[in-house]
N, C-alpha and C. Protein backbone atom coordinates (compact mmCIF):
# COMPACT_ATOMS: atom_id res chain seq x y z
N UNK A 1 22.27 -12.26 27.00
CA UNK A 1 23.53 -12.83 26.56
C UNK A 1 23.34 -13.53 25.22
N UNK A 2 24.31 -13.65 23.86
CA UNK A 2 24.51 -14.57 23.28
C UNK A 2 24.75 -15.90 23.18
N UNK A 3 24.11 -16.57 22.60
CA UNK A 3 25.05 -18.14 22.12
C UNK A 3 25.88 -18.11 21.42
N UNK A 4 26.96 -17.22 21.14
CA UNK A 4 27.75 -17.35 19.65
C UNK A 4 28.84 -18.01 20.24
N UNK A 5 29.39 -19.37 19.48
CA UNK A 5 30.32 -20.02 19.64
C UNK A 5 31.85 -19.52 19.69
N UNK A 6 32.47 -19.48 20.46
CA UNK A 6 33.88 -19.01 20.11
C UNK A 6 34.41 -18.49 20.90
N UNK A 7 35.78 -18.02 21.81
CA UNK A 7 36.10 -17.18 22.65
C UNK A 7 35.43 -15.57 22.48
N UNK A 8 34.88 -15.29 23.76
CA UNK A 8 34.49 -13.99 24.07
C UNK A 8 35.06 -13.31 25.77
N UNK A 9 35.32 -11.93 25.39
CA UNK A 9 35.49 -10.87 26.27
C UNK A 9 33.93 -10.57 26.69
N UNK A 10 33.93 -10.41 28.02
CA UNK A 10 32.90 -10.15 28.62
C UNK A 10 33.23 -8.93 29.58
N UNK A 11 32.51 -7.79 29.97
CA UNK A 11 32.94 -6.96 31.11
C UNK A 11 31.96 -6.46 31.69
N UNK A 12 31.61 -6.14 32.40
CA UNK A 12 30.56 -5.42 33.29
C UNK A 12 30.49 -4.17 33.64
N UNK A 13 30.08 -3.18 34.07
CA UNK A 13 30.62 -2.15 35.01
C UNK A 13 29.07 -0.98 35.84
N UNK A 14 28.89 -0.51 36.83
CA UNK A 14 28.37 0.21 36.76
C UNK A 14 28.64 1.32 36.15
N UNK A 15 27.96 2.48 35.42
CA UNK A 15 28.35 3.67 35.42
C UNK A 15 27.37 4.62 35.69
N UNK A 16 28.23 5.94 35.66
CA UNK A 16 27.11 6.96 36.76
C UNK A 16 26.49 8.11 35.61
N UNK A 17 25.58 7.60 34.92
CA UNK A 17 24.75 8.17 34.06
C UNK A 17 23.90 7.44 33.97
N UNK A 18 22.38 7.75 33.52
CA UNK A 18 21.10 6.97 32.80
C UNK A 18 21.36 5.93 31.37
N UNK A 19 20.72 5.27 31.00
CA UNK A 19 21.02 4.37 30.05
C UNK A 19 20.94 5.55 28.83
N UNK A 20 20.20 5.85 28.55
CA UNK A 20 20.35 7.19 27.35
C UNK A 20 21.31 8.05 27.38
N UNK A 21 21.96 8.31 28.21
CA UNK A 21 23.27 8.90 28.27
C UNK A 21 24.64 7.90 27.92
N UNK A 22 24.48 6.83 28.28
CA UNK A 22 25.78 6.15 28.29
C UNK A 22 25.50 5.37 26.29
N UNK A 23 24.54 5.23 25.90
CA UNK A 23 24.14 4.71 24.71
C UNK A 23 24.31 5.85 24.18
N UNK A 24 23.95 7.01 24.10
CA UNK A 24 24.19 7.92 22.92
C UNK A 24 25.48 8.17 22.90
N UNK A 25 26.83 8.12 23.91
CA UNK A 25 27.71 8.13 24.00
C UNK A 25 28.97 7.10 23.20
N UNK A 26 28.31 5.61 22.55
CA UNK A 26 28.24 4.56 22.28
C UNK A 26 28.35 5.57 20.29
N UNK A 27 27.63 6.17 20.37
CA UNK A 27 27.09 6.58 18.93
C UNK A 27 27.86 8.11 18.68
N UNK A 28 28.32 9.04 19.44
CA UNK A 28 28.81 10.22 18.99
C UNK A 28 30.24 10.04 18.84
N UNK A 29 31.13 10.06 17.49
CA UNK A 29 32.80 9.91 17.11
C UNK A 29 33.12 11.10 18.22
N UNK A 30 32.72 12.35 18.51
CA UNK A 30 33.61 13.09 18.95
C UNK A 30 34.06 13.17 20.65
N UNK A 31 32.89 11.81 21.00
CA UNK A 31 32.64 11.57 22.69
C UNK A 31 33.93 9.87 22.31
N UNK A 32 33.69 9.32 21.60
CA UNK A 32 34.21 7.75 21.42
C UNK A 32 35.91 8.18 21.51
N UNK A 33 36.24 9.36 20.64
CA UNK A 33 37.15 9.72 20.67
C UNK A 33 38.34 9.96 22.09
N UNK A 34 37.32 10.24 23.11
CA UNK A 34 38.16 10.75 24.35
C UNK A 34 37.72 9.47 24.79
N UNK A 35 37.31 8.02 24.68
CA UNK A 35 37.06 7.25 25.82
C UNK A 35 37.34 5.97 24.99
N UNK A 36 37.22 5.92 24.32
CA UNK A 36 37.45 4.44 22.96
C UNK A 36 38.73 4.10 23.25
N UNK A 37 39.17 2.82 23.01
CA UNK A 37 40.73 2.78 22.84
C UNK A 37 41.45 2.84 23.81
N UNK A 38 41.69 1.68 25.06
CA UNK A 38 42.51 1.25 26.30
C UNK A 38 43.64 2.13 26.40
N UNK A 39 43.98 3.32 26.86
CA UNK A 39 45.45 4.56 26.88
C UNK A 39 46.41 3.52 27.13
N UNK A 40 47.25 3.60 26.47
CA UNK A 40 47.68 4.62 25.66
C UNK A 40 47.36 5.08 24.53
N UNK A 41 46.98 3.65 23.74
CA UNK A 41 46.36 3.62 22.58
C UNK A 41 45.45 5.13 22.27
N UNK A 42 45.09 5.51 21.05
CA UNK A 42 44.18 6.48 21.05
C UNK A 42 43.64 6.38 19.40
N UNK A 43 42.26 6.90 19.38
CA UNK A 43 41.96 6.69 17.58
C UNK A 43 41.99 8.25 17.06
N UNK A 44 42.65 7.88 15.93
CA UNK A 44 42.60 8.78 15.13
C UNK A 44 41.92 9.82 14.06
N UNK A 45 41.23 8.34 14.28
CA UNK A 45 39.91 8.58 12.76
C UNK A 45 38.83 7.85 13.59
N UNK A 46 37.55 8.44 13.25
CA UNK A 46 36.73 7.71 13.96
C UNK A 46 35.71 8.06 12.83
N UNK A 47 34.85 6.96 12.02
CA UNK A 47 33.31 7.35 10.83
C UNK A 47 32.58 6.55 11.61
N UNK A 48 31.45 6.80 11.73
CA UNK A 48 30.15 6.38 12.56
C UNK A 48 28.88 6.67 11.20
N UNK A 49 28.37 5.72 10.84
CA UNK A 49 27.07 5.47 10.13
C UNK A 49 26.19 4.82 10.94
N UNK A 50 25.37 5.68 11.95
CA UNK A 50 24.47 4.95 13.27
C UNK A 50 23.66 4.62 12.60
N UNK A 51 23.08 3.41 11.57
CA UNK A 51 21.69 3.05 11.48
C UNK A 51 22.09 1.77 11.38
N UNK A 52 21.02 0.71 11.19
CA UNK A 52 21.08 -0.39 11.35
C UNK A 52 21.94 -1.04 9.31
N UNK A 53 23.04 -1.73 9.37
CA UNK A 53 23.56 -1.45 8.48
C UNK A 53 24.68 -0.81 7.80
N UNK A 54 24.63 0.28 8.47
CA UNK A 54 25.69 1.07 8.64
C UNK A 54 27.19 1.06 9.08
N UNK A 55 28.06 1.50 8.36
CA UNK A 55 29.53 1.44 8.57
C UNK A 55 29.65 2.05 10.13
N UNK A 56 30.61 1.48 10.41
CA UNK A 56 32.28 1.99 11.09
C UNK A 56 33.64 1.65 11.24
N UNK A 57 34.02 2.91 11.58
CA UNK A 57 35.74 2.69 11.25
C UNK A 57 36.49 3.43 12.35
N UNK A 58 37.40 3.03 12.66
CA UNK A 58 38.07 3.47 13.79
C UNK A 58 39.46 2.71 13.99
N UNK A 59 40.52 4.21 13.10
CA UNK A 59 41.59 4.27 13.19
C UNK A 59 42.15 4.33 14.32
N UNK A 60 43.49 3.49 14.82
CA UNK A 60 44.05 3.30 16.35
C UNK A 60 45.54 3.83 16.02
N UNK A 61 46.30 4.50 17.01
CA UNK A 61 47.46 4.61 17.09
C UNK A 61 47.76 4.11 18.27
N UNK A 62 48.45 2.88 18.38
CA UNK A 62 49.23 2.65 19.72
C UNK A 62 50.40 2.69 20.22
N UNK A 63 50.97 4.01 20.11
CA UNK A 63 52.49 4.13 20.66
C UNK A 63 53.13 4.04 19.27
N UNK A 64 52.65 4.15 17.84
CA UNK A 64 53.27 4.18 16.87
C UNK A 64 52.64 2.60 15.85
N UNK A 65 52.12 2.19 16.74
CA UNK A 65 51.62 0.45 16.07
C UNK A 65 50.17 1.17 16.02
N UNK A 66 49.87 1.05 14.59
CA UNK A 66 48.55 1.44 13.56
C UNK A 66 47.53 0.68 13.31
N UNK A 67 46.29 0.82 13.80
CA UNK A 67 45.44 -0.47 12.91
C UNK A 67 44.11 -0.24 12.90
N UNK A 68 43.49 -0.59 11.97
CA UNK A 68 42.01 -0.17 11.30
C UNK A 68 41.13 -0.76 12.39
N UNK A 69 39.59 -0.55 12.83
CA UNK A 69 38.87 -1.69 12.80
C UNK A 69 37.82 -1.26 12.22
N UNK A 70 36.98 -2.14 11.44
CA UNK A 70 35.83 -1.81 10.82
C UNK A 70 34.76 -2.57 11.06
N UNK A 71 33.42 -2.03 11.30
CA UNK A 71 32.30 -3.42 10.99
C UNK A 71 31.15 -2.58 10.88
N UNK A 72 29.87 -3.03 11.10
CA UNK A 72 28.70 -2.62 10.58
C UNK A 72 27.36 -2.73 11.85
N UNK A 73 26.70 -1.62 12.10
CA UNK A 73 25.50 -1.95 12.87
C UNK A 73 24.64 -3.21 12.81
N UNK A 74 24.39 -3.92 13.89
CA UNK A 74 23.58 -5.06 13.74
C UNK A 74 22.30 -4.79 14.67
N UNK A 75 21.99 -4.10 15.35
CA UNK A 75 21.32 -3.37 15.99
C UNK A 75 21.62 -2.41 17.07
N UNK A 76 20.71 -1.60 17.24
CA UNK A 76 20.46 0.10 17.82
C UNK A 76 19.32 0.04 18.14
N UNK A 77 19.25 -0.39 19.61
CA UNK A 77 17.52 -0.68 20.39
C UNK A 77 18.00 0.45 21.37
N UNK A 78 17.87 1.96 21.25
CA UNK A 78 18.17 3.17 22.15
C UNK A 78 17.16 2.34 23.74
N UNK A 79 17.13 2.75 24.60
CA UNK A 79 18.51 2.84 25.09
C UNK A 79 18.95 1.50 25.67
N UNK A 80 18.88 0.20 25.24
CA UNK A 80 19.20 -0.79 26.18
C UNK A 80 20.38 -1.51 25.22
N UNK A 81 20.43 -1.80 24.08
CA UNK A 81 21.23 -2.69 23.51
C UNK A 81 21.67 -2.28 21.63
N UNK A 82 22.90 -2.25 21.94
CA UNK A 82 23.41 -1.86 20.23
C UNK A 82 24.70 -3.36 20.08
N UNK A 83 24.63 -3.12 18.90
CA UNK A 83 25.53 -4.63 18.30
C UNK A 83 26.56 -4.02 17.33
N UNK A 84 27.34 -4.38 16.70
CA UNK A 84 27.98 -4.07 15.57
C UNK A 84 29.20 -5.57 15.38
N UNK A 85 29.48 -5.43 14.37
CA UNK A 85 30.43 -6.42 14.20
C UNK A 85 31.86 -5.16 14.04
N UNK A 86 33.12 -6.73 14.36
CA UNK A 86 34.80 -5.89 14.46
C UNK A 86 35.37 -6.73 13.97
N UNK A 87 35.78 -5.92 12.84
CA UNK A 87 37.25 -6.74 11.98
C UNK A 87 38.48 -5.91 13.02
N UNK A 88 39.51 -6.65 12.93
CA UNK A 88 40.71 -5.48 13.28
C UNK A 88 41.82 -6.17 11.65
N UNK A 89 42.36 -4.58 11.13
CA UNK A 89 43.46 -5.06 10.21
C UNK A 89 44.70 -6.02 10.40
N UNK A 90 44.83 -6.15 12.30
CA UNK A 90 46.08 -6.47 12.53
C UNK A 90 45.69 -7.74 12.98
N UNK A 91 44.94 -8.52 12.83
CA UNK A 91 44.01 -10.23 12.96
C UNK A 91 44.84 -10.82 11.67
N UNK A 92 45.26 -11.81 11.94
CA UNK A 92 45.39 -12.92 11.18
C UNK A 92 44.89 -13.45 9.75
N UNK A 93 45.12 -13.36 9.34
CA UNK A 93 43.84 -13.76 7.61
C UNK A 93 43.68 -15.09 7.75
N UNK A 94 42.25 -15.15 7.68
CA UNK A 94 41.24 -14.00 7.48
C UNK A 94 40.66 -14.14 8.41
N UNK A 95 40.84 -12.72 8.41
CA UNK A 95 40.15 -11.96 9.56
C UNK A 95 38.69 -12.14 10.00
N UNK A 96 38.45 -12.89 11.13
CA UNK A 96 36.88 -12.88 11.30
C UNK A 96 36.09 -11.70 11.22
N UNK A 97 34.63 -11.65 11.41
CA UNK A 97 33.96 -10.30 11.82
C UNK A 97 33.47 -11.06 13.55
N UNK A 98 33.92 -10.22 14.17
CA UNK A 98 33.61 -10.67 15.59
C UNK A 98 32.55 -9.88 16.23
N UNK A 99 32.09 -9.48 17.25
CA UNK A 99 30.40 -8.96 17.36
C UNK A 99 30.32 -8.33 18.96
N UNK A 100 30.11 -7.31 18.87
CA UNK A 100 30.30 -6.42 20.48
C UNK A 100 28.93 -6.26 20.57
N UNK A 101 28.68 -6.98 21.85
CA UNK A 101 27.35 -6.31 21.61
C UNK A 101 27.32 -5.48 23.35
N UNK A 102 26.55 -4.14 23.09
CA UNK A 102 26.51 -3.93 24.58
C UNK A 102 24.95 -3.78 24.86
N UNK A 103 24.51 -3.97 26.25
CA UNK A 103 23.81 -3.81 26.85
C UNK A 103 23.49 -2.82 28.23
N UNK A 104 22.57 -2.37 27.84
CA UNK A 104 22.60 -1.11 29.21
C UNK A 104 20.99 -1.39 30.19
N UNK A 105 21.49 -1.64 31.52
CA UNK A 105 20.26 -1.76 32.01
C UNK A 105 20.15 -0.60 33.04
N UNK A 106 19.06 -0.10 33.45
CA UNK A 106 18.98 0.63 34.34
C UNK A 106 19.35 0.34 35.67
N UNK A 107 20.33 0.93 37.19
CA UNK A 107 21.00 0.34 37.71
C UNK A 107 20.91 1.45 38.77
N UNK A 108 20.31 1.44 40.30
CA UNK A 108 20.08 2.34 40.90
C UNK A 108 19.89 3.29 40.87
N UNK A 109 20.08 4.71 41.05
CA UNK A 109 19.53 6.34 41.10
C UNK A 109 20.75 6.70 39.80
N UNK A 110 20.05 7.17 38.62
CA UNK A 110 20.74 7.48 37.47
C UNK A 110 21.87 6.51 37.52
N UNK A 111 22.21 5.79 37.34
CA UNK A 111 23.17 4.73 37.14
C UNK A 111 23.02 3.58 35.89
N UNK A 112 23.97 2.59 35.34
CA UNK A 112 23.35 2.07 34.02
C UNK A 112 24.81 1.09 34.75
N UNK A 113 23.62 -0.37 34.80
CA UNK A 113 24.91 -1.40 34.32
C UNK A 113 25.15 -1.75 32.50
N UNK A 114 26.25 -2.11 32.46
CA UNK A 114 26.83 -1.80 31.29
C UNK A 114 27.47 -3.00 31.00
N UNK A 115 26.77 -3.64 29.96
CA UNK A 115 27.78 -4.87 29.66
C UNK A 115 28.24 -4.98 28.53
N UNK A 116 29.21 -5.48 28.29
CA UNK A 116 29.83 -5.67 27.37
C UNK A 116 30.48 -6.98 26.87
N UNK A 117 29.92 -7.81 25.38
CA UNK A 117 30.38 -9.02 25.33
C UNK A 117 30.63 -8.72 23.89
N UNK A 118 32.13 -9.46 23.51
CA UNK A 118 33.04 -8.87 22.05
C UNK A 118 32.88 -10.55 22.22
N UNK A 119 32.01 -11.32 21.25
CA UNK A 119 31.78 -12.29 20.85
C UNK A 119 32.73 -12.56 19.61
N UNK A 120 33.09 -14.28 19.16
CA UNK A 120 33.30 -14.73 18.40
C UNK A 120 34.96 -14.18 17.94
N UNK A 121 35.93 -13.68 18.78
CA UNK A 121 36.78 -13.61 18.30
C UNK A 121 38.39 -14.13 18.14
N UNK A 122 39.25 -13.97 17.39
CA UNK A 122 40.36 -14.88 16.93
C UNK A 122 40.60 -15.56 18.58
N UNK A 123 40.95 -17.13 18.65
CA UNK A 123 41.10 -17.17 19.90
C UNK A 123 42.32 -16.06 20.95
N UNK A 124 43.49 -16.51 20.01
CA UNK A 124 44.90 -15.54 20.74
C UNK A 124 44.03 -14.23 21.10
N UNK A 125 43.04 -14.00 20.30
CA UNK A 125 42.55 -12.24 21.27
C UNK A 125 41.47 -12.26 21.81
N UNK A 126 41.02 -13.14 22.85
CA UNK A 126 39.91 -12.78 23.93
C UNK A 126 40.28 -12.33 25.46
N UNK A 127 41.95 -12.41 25.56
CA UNK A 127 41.73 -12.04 26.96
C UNK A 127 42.91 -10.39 26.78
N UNK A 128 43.14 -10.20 25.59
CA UNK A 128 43.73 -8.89 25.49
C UNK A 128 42.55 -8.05 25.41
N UNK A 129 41.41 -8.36 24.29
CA UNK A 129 39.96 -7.58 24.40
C UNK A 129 39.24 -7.88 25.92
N UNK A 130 39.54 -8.76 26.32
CA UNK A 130 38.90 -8.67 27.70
C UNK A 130 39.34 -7.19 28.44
N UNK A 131 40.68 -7.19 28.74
CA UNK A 131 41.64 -6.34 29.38
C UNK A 131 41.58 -5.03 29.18
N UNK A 132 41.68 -5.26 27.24
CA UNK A 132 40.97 -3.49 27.03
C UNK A 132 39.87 -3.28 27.32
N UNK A 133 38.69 -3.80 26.70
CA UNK A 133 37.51 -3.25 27.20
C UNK A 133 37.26 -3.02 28.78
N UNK A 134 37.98 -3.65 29.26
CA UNK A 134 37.99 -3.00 30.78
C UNK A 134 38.43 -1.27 31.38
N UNK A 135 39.42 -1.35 30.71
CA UNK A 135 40.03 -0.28 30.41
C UNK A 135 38.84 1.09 29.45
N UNK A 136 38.85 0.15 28.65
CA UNK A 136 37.66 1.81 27.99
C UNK A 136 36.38 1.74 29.00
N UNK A 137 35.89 0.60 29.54
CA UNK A 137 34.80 0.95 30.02
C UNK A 137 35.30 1.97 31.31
N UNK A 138 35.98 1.76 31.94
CA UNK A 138 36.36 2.61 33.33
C UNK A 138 36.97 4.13 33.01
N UNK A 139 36.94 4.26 31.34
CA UNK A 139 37.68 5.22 30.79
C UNK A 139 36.48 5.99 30.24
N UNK A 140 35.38 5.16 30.25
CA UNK A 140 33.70 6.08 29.65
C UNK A 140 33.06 6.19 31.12
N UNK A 141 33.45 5.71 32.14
CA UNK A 141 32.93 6.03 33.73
C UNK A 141 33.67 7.13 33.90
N UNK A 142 35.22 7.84 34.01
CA UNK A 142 35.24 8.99 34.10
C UNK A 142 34.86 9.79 33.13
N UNK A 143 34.70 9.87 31.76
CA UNK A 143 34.27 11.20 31.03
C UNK A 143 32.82 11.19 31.57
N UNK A 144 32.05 10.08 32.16
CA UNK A 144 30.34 10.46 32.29
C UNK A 144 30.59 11.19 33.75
N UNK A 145 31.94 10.58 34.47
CA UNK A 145 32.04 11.12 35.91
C UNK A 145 32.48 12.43 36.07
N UNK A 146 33.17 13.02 34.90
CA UNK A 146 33.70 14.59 35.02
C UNK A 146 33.54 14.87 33.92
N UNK A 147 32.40 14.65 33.33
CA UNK A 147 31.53 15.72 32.06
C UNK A 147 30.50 15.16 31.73
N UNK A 148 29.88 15.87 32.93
CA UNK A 148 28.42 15.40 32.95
C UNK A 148 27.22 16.17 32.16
């Protein structure tokens, strides 16, 4: 877990893949694409620069309401823990960089607990990111559950 000061979304979940499966999944736009983004919502654009450093971007359409998010790798420890920071365009100015970090531990017979903590962000949005990330995580448990 982090110390970073500030409201954070936290979520948990088992899922039914190995930690190397659910982390490289974390890293491919064309897998993030079908599971990213609480439905209705869906992204449009998705750029992935996987190295430490490295951009991303990930265009959202939600029912017609549009919005960027961007941030940068802070680490990529395959397979247990990746970081990145999240601006969203539609935050308040100025916009913090807020900090997802997930963690994957190994979790009975091929299984991976999966955590997820979106640190440091605007207060008004820690329990809507709570809510979604619930939502994508149970939304990356079926694509690992019916496309395996």
């Amino acid at each position: 877990m982090s110390d970073e000061p500030g409201p954070a979304a936290v979520v948990r979940r088992v899922l039914q893949a190995p930690p190397e499966v659910v982390y490289d999944e974390w890293l491919d736009a064309d897998g993030l694409a079908e599971w990213m983004c609480p439905r209705p919502a869906r992204p449009t654009k998705i750029e992935l620069d996987a190295r430490v450093g490295g951009r991303l971007r990930i265009d959202i359409d939600d029912q017609g309401f549009r919005v960027r998010v961007t941030g940068h790798y802070l680490d990529l420890s395959r397979p247990h823990r990746l970081s990145f920071t999240w601006t969203c365009d539609a935050w308040a100015a100025p916009a913090p960089d807020s900090v997802v970090t997930v963690t994957l531990e190994p979790h009975g017979r091929d299984q991976t607990l999966m955590t997820i903590r979106h640190a440091l962000l605007p207060p008004p949005e820690a329990d809507a990111h709570a809510q979604g990330w619930t939502r994508v995580a149970a939304q990356l448990d079926d694509r690992l559950t019916n496309h395996p």
